[in-house]
Protein backbone atom coordinates (compact mmCIF):
# COMPACT_ATOMS: atom_id res chain seq x y z
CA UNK A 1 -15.56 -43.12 43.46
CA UNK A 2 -18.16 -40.74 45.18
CA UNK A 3 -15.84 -40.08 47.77
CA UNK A 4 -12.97 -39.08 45.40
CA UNK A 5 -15.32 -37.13 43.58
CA UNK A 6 -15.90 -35.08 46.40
CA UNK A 7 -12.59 -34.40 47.26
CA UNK A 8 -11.77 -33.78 43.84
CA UNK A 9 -14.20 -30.98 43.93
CA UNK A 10 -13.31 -29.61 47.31
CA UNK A 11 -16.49 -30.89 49.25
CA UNK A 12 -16.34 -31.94 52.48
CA UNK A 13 -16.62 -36.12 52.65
CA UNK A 14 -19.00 -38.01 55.24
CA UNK A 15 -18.68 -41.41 54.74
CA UNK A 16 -19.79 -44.61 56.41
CA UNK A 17 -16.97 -46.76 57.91
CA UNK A 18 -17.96 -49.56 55.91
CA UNK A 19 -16.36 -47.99 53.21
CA UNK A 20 -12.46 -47.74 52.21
CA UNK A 21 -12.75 -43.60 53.42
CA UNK A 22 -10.20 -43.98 56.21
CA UNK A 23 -7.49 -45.37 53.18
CA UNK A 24 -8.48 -41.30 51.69
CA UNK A 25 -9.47 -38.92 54.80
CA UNK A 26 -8.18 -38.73 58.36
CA UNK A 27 -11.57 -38.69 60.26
CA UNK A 28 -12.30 -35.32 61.73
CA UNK A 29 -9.42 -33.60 59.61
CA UNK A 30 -10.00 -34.03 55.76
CA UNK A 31 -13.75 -35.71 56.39
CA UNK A 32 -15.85 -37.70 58.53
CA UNK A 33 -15.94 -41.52 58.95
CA UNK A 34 -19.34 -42.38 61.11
CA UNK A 35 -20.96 -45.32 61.83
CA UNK A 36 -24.13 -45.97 58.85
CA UNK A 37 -26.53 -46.77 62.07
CA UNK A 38 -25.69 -43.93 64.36
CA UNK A 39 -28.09 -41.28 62.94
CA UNK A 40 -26.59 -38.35 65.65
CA UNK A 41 -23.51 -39.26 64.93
CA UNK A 42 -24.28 -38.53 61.32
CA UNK A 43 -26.41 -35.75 62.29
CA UNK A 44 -23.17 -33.89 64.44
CA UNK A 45 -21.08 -34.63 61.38
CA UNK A 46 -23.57 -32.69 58.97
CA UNK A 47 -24.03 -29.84 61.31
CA UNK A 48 -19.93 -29.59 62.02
CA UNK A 49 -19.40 -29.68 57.94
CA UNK A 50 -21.95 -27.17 57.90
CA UNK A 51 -20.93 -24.72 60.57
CA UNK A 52 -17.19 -25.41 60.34
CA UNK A 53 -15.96 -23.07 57.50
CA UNK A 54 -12.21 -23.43 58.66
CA UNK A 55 -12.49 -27.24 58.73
CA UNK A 56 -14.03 -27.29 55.57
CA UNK A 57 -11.75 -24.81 53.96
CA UNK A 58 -8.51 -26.96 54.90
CA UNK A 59 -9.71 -29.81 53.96
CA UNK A 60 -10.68 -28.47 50.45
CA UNK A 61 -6.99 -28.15 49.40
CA UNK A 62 -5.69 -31.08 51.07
CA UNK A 63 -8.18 -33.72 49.57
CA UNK A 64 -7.72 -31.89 46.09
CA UNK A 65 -4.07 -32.31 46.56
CA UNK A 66 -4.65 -36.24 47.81
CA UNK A 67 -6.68 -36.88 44.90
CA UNK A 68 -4.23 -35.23 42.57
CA UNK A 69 -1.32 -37.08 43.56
CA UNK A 70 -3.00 -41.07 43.97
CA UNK A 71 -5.13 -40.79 41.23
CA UNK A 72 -3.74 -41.23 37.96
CA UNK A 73 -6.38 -41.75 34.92
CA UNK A 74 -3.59 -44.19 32.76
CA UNK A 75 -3.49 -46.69 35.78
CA UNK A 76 -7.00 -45.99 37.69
CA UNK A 77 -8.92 -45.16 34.58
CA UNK A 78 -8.64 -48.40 32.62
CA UNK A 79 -8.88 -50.47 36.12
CA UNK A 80 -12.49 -48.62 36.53
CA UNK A 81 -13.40 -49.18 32.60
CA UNK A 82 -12.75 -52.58 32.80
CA UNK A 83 -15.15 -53.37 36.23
CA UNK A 84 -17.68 -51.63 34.27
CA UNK A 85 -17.40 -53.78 31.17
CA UNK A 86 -16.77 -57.50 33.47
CA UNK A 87 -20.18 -55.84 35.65
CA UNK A 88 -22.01 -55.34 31.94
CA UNK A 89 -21.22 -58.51 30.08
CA UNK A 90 -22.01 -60.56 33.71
CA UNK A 91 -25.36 -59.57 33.17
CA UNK A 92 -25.84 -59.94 29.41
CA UNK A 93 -29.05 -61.55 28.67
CA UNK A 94 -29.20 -64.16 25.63
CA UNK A 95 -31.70 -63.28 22.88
């Protein structure tokens, strides 16, 4: 969801490749995909992203446009609402 979010907004995602990112961004085109251990791997990513205002830019309106077309709140939305009420109720506590 955070990653979506950020693409949805037009930031620029870096996420770990333990996550489902690569099913969302092309690494090194719409985002970066690094490795949650390699710290200057993460650290090149954030200074790229930071210093890459043409990256950035293109990405923007091709992540919005990604988002836009996959994500539609009638299928997606009540898929979401209903992990969040299964993750609530699993940890009811009896009075």
């Amino acid at each position: 969801t955070t990653l979506l979010e950020a693409m949805g907004v037009g930031a620029f995602p870096i996420v770990a490749n333990t996550t489902c990112g690569g099913e969302w961004i092309r690494d090194g085109v719409d985002g970066f995909i690094v490795d949650p251990h390699d710290t200057r791997g993460l650290a090149a990513a954030i200074t790229r992203t930071a210093s890459d205002d043409a990256l950035v830019d293109a990405a923007a309106i091709r992540n919005r446009d990604e988002v836009g077309s996959r994500w539609d709140p009638a299928i997606n939305g009540r898929t979401a609402l209903a992990h969040y009420a299964e993750m609530l109720t699993a940890h009811e506590v009896a009075p």
